[in-house]
Protein backbone atom coordinates (compact mmCIF):
# COMPACT_ATOMS: atom_id res chain seq x y z
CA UNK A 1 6.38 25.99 -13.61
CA UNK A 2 6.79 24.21 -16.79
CA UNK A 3 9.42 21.08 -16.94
CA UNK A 4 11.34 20.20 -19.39
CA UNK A 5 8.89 17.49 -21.12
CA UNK A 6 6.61 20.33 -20.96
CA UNK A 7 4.10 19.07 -17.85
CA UNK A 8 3.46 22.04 -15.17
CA UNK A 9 5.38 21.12 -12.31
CA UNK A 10 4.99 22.18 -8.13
CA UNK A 11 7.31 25.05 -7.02
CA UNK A 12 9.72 23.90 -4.64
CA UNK A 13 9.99 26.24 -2.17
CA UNK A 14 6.46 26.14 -0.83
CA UNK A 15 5.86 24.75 2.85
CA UNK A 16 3.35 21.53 2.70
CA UNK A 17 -0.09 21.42 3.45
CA UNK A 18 -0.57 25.09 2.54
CA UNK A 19 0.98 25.14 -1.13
CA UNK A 20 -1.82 26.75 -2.78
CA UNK A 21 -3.43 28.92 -0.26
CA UNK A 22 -5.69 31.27 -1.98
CA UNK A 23 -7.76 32.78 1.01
CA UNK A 24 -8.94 32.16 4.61
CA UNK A 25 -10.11 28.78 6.49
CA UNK A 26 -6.75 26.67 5.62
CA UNK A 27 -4.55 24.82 8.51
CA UNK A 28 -1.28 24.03 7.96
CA UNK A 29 -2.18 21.65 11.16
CA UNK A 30 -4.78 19.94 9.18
CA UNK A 31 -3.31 17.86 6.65
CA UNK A 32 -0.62 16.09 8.92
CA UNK A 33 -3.77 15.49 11.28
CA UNK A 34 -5.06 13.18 8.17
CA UNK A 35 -1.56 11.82 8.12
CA UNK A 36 -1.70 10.63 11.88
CA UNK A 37 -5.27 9.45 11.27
CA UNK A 38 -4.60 7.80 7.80
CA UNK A 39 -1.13 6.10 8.33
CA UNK A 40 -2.50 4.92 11.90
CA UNK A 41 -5.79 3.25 10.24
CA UNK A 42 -3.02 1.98 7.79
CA UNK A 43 -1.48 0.61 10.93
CA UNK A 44 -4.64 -0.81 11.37
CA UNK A 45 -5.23 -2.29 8.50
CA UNK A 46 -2.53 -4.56 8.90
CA UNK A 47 -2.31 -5.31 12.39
CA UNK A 48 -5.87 -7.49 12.27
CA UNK A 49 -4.46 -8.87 8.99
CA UNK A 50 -0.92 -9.84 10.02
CA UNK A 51 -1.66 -11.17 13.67
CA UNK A 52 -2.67 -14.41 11.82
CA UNK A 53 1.04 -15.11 11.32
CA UNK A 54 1.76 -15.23 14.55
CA UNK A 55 -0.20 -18.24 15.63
CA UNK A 56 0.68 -20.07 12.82
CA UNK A 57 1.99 -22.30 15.20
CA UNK A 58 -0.46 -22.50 17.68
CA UNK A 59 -3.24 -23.18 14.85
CA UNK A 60 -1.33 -25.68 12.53
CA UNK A 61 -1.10 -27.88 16.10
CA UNK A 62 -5.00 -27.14 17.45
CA UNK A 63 -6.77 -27.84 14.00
CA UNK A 64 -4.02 -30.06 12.33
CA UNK A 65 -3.38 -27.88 9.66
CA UNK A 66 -1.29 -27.81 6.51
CA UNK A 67 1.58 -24.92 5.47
CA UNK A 68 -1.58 -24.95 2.15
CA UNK A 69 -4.01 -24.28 4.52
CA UNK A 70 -2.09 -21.24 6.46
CA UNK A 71 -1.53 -19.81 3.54
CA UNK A 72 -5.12 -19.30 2.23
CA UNK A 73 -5.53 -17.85 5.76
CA UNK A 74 -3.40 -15.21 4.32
CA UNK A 75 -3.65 -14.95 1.05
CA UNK A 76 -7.58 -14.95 0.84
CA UNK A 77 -7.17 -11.42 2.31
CA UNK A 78 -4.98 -10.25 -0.47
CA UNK A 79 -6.77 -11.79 -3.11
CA UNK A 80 -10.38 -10.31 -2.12
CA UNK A 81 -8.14 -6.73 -1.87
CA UNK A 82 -6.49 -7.51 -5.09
CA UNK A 83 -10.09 -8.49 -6.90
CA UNK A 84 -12.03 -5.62 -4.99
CA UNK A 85 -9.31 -2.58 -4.92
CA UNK A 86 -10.00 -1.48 -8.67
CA UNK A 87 -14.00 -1.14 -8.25
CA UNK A 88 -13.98 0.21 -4.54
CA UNK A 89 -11.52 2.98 -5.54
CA UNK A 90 -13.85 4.09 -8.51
CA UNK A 91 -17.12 3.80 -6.08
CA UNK A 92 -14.84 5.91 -3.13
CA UNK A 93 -14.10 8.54 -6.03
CA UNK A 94 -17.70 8.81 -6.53
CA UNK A 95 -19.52 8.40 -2.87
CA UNK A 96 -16.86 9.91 -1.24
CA UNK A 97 -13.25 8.91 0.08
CA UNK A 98 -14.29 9.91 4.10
CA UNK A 99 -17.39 8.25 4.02
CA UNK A 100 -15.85 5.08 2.40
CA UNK A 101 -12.68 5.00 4.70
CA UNK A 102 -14.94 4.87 8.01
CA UNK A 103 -17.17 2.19 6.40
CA UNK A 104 -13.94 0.00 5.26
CA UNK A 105 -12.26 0.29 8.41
CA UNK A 106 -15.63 -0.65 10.40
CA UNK A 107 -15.71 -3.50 8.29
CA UNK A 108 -12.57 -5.27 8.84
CA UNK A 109 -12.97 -3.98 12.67
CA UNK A 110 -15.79 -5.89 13.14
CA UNK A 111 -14.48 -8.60 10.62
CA UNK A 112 -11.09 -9.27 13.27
CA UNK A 113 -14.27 -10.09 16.09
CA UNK A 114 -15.55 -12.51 14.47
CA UNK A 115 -11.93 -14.35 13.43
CA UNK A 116 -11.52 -14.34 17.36
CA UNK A 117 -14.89 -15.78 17.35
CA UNK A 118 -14.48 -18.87 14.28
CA UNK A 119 -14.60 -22.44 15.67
CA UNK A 120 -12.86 -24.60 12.74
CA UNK A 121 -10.76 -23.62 9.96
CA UNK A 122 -13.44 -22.94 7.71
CA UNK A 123 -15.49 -20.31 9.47
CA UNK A 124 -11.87 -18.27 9.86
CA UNK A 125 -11.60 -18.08 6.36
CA UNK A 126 -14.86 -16.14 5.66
CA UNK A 127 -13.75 -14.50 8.10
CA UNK A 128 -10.44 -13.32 7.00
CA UNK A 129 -12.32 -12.85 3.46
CA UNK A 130 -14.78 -10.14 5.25
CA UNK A 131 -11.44 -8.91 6.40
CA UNK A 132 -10.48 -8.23 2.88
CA UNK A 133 -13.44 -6.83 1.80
CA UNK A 134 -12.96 -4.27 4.18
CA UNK A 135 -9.89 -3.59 3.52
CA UNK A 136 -9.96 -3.46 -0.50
CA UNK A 137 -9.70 -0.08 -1.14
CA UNK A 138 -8.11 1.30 1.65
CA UNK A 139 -4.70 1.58 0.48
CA UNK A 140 -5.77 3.45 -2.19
CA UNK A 141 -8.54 5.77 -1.11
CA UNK A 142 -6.51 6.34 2.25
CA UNK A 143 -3.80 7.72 -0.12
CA UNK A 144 -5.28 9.63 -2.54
CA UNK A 145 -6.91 11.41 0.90
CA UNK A 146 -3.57 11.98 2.30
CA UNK A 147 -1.29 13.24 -1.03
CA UNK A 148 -4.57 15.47 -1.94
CA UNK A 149 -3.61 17.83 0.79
CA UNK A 150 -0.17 17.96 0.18
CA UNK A 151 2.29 18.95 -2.40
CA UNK A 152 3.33 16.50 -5.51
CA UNK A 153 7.09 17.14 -4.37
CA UNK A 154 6.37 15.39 -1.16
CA UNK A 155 4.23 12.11 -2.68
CA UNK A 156 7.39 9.84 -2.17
CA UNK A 157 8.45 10.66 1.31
CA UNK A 158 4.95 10.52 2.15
CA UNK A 159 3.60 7.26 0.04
CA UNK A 160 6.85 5.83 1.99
CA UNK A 161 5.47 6.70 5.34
CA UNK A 162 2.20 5.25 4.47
CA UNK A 163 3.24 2.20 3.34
CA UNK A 164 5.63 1.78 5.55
CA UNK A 165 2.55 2.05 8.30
CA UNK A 166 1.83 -1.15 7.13
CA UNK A 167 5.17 -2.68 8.08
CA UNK A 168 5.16 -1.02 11.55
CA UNK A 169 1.17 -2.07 12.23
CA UNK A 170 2.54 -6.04 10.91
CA UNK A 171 5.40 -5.67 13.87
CA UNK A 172 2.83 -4.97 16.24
CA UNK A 173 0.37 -7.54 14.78
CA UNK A 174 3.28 -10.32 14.93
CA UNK A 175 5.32 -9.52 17.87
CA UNK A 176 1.56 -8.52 20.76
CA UNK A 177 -0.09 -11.48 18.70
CA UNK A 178 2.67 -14.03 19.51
CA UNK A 179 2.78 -12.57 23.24
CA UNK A 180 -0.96 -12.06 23.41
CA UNK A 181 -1.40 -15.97 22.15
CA UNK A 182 1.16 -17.27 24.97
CA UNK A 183 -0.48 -15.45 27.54
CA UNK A 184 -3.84 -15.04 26.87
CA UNK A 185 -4.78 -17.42 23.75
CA UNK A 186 -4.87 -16.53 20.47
CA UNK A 187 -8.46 -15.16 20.23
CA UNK A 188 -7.67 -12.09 22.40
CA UNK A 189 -4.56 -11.07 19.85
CA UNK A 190 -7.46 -10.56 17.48
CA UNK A 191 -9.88 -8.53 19.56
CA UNK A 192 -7.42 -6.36 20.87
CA UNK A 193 -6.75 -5.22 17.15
CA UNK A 194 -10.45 -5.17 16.87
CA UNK A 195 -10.49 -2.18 19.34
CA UNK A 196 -7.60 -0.33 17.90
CA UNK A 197 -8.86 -0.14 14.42
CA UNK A 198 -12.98 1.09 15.84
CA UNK A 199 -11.18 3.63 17.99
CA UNK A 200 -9.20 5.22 15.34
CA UNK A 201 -12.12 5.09 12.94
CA UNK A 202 -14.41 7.02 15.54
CA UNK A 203 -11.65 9.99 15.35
CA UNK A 204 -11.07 10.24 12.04
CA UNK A 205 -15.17 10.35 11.28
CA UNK A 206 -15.19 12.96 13.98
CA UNK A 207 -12.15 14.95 12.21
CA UNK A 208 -11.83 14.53 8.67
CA UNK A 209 -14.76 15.92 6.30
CA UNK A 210 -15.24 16.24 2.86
CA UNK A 211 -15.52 20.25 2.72
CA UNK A 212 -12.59 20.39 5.30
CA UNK A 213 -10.43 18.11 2.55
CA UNK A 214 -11.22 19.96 -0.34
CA UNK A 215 -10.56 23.27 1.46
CA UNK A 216 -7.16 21.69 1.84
CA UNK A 217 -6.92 20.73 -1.44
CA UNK A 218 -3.34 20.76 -2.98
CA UNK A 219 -4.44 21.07 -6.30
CA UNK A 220 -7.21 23.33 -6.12
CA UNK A 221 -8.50 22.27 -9.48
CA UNK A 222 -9.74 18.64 -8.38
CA UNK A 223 -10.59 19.03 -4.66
CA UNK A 224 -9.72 16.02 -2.93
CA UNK A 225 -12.83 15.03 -1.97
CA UNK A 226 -14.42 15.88 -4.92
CA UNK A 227 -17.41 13.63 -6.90
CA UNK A 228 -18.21 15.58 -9.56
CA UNK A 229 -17.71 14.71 -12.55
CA UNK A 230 -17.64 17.33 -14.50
CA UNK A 231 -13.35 17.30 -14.01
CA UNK A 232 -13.38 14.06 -14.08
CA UNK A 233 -10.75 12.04 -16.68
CA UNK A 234 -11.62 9.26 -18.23
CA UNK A 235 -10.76 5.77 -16.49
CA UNK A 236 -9.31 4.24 -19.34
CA UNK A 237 -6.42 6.80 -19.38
CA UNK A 238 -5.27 4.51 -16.23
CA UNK A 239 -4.63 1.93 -19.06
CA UNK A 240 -3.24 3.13 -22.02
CA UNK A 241 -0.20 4.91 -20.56
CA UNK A 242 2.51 2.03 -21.40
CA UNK A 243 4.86 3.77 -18.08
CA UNK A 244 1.90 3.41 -15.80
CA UNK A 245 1.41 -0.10 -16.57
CA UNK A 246 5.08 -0.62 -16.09
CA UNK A 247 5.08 0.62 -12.43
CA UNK A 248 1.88 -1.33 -11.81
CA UNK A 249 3.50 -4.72 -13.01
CA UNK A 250 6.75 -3.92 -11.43
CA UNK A 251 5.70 -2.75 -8.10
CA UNK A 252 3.96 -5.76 -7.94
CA UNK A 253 6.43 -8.24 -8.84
CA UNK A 254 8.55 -6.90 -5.79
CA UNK A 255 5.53 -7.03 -2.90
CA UNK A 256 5.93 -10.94 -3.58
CA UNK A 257 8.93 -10.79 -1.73
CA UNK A 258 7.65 -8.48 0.80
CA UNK A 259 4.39 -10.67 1.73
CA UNK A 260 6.54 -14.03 1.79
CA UNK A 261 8.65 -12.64 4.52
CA UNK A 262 5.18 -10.84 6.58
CA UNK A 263 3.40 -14.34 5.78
CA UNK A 264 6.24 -16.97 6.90
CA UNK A 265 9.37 -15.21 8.97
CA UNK A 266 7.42 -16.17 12.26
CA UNK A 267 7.04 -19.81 11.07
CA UNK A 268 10.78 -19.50 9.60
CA UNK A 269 12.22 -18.82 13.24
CA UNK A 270 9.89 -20.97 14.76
CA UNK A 271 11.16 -24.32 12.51
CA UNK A 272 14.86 -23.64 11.54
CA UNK A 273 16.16 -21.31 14.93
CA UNK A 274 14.12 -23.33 17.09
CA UNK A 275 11.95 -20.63 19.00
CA UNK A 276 8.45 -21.05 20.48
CA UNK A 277 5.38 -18.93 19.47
CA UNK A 278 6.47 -15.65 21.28
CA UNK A 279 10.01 -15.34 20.46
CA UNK A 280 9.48 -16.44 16.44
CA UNK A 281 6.73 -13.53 16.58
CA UNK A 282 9.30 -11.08 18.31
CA UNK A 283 12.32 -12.23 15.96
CA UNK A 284 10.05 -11.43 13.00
CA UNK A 285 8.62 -8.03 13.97
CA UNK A 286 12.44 -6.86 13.91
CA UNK A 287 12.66 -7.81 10.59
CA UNK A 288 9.22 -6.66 9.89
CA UNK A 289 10.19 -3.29 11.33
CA UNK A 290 13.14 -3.22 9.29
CA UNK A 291 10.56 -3.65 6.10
CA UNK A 292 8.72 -0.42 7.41
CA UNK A 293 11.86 1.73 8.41
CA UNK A 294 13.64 0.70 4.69
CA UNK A 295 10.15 1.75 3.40
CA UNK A 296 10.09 5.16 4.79
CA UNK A 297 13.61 6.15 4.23
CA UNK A 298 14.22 5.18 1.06
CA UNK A 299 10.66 7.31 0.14
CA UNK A 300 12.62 10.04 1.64
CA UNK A 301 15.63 9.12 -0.16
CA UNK A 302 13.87 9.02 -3.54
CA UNK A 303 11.98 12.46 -3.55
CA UNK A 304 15.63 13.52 -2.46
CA UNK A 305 16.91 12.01 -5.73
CA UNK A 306 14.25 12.82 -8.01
CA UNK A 307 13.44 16.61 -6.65
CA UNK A 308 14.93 17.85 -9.86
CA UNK A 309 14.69 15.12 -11.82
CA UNK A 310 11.22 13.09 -10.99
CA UNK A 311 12.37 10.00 -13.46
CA UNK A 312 15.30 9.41 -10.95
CA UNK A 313 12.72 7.63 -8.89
CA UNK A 314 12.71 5.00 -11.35
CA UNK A 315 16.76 4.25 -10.55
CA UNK A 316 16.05 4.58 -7.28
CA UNK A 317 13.29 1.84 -7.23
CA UNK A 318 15.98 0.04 -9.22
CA UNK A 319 18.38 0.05 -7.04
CA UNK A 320 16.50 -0.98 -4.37
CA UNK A 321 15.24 -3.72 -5.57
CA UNK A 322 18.85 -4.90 -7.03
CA UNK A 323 20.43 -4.71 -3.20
CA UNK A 324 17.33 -6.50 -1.82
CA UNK A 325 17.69 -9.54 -4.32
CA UNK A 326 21.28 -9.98 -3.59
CA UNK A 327 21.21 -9.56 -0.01
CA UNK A 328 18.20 -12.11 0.60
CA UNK A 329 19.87 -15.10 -1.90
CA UNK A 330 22.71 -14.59 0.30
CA UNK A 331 20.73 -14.76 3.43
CA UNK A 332 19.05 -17.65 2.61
CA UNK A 333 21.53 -19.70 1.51
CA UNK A 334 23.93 -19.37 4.74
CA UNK A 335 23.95 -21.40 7.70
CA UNK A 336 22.39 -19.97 11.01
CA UNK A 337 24.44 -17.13 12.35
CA UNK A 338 25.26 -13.50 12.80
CA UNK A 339 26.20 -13.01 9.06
CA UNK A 340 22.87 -14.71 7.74
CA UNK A 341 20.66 -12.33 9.94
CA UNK A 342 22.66 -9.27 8.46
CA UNK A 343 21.86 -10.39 5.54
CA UNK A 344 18.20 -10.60 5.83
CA UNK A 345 18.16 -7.75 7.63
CA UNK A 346 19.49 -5.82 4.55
CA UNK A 347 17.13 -7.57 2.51
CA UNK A 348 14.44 -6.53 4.59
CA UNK A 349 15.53 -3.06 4.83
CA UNK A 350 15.72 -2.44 0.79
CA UNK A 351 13.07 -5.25 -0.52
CA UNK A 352 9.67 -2.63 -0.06
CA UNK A 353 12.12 0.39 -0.60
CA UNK A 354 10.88 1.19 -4.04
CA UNK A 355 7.32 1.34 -2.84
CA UNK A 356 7.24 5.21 -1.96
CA UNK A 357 9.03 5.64 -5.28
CA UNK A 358 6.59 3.86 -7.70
CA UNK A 359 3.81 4.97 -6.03
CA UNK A 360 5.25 8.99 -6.54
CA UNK A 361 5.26 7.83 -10.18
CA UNK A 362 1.55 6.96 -10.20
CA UNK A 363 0.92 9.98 -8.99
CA UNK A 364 2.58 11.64 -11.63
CA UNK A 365 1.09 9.88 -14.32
CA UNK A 366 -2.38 9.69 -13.34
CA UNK A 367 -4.80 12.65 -13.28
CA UNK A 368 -6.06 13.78 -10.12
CA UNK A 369 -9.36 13.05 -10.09
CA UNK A 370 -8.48 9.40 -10.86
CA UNK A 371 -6.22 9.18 -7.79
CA UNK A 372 -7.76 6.59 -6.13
CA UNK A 373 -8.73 4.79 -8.75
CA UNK A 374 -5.05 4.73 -9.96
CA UNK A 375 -3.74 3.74 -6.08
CA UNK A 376 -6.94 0.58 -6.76
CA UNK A 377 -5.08 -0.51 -10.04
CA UNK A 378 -1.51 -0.69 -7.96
CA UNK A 379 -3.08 -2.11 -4.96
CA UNK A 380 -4.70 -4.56 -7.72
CA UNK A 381 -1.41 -5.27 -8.75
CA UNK A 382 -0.04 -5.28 -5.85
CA UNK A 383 -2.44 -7.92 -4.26
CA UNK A 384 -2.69 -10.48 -7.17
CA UNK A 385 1.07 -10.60 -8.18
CA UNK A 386 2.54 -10.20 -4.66
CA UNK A 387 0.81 -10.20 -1.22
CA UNK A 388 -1.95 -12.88 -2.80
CA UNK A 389 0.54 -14.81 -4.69
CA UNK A 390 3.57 -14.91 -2.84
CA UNK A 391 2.28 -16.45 0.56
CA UNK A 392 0.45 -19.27 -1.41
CA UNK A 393 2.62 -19.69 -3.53
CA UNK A 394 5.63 -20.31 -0.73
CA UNK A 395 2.96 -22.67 1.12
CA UNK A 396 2.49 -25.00 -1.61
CA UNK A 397 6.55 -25.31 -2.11
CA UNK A 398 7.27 -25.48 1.56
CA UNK A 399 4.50 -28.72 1.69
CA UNK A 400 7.17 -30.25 -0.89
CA UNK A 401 11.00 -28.50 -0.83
CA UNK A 402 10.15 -27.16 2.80
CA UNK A 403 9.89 -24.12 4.04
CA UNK A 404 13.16 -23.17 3.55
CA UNK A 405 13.94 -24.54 0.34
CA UNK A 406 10.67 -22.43 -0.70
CA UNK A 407 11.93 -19.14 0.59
CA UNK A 408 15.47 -19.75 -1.51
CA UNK A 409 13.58 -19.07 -4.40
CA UNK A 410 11.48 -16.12 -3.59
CA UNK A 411 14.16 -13.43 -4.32
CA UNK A 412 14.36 -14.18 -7.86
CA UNK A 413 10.43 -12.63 -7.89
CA UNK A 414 12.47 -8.97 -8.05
CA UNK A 415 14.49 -10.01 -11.12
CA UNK A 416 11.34 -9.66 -13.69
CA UNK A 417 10.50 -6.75 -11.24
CA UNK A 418 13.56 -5.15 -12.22
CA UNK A 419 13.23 -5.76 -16.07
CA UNK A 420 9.77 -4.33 -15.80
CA UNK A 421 10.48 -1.10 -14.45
CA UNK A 422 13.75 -0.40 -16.61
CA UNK A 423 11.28 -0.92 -19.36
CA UNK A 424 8.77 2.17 -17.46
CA UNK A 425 11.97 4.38 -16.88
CA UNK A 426 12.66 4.12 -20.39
CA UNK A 427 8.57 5.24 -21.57
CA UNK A 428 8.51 7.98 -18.68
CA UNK A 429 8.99 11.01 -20.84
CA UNK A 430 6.04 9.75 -23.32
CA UNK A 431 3.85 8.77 -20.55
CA UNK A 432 4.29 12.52 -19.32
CA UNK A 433 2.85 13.65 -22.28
CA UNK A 434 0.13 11.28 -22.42
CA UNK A 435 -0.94 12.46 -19.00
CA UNK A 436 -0.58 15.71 -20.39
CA UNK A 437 -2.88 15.47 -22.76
CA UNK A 438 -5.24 13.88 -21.30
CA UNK A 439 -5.37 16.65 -18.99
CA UNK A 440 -6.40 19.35 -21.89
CA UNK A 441 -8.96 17.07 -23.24
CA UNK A 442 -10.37 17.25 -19.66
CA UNK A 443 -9.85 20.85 -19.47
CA UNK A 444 -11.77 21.68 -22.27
CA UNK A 445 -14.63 19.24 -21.46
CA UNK A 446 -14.77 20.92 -17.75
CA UNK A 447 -14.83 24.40 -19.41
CA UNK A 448 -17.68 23.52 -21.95
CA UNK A 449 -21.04 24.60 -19.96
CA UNK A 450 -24.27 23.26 -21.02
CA UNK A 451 -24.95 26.99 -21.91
CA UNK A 452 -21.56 26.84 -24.17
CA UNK A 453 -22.70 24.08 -25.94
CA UNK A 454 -26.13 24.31 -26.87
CA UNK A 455 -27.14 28.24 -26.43
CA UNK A 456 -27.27 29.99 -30.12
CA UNK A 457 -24.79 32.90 -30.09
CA UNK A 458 -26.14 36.80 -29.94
CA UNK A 459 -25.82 37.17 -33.82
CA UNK A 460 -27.83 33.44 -34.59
């Protein structure tokens, strides 16, 4: 039905997965089986990228290494996703989102072998860059596969769920990697995520299909797993909608914060509570899994908030963000103690609440056959001003303020976040009806035959 800025809008009241059911051969099954799959490659994902952090330690004492030199461990894999995110997507929405999901995920599968396999600091940084190139576009292919079969009034809870996969696969990368590296050294942390990420890839190649994704399709208008491109928008439309940019920018202004505390909470407990390899890595992953439970609720909590009113997932990003900055400063600046930890446990909690939000929003103001392409520009952003930047960044402050003194400052990162996406909330309506626009330009195009165009009419 029509909104109020005039953009059609999902019914409420339909069940998901099967929203638009126009005939036979649709499972309401099916689309939360490419949830499971999805969200546990997404688990994936992260798992052979955040294990790294957890032998921190144990590396910066075998190869002499600098808090510089950890960091480009990590950040080298959110840079080459950052650089490579953007033209991935737009090769995925053209060669196909299944096909490209298997090959990514065999890529940084095989990629997490050979960091278990590097003997000096230099051949485990190619290797963590193959890692990235893997995982470039995964993000946002692996959503636009999921949200295609499901309805737009579900995107946040969802987007929350799969980002929040990330969290939960960085608590098991941190806390088995810090346990794995005490017991059985720290190359068998990295194969044992190896073999996690091939066997899930095996099942969803065996499960998920282009025909079987498109007969799923929520918006039966762009199947999901469509490459035509005869519906296609045009990619600059991903640029020139002043909102869109806005949740871009601001979404990744705040992921600074959230890849400072995947990148150095294990080295944090580990220097100022005075905890060996294991127990940092366990201390962490509780904090890590508070990043991934804040994520998923608060997605609930903001398609909750904005199910009448979609532009109330702006104030709830907000909001998040404004409790997260308060809550860490705090934390940071107390002594050791029960107080300090609630503290950062807050901050945890509410600093990658707004992801599910923003990432609704994209939705919303991108056309769907531009959906990954539009996740690549946020994981883009994402990447260069947050998970790329942030680690680095805090590396080359701890070498001079310490570690500590470094992560003082980080908070303040969700301050220009904030000012950002005030500034979207406030262009929302108008980037509504840019999208909306755009989307009868591509109507008509779509409609225009060959035979439309060029045949002479009965009466030439």
């Amino acid at each position: 039905m029509p909104s109020r800025t005039g953009v059609h809008m999902e019914p409420e009241n339909q069940p998901p997965g099967n929203e638009t059911a126009s005939g036979g051969g649709r499972s309401k099954i099916f689309p939360w089986t490419v949830f499971a799959l999805i969200f546990g490659l997404m688990m994936s994902d992260y798992m052979s990228r955040q294990v790294l952090s957890s032998v921190f330690p144990v590396l910066k004492a075998e190869w002499h290494l600098s808090d510089s030199q950890l960091a480009a461990l990590t950040s080298v894999v959110a840079l080459m996703v950052g650089l490579l995110a953007l033209p991935m997507s737009l090769l995925a929405d053209r060669w196909g989102r299944v096909r490209s999901v298997a090959v990514m995920a065999v890529v940084w599968s095989v990629a997490t072998v050979l960091c278990a396999a590097a003997g000096n600091y230099t051949q485990l940084l190619g290797a963590r860059f193959l890692i990235g190139f893997g995982e470039a576009a995964y993000a946002s292919v692996g959503l636009a596969v999921m949200l295609g079969v499901f309805a737009p009034r579900l995107h946040a809870s969802l987007s929350g769920a799969f980002l929040g996969a990330a969290f939960f696969g960085s608590v098991i990368g941190v806390a088995l990697g810090g346990v794995l590296a005490d017991h059985l050294g720290w190359r068998a942390a990295f194969l044992i995520m190896a073999a996690f990420g091939m066997t899930l890839v095996i099942l969803f190649r065996i499960v998920v299909t282009e025909n079987r994704l498109a007969r799923h399709a929520a918006d039966q208008s762009t199947d999901a797993g469509s490459r035509s491109d005869s519906g296609r928008a045009p990619i600059s439309s991903l640029f020139t909608n002043a909102s869109l940019n806005c949740a871009y920018v601001g979404a990744g202004l705040q992921f600074f914060v959230s890849g400072v505390l995947l990148a150095w909470l294990p080295s944090y407990f580990n220097r100022y509570h005075h905890m060996d390899t294991s127990r940092a890595g366990l201390a962490a992953s509780v904090f890590v899994l508070l990043i991934g439970a804040g994520t998923v609720v608060c997605g609930i909590a903001a398609d909750r908030i904005g199910r009448r009113r979609p532009e109330r997932r702006w104030s709830a990003a907000i909001a998040y963000a404004v409790v997260a900055t308060v809550s860490l400063m705090a934390g940071f600046q107390l002594s050791n103690g029960p107080l300090q930890l609630i503290f950062l446990g807050l901050g945890a909690f509410f600093c990658s609440g707004f992801s599910g939000a923003t990432t609704a929003v994209v939705a919303s103001l991108s056309h769907p056959s531009l959906h990954a392409s539009a996740f690549g520009v946020g994981t883009l952003a994402n990447n260069i001003f947050g998970l790329a930047l942030g680690p680095v960044v805090v590396g080359m402050l701890s070498d001079r303020l310490g570690l500590l003194g470094a992560l003082q400052w980080v908070p303040l990162a969700n301050v220009l976040s904030i000012v950002v996406l005030v500034a979207g909330m406030k262009l929302y309506p108008a980037g509504l009806r840019k999208l909306a626009s755009v989307r009868s330009k591509n109507s008509h195009v779509a409609s225009a035959t060959p035979t439309d165009v060029l045949a002479p009419s009965p009466s030439a």
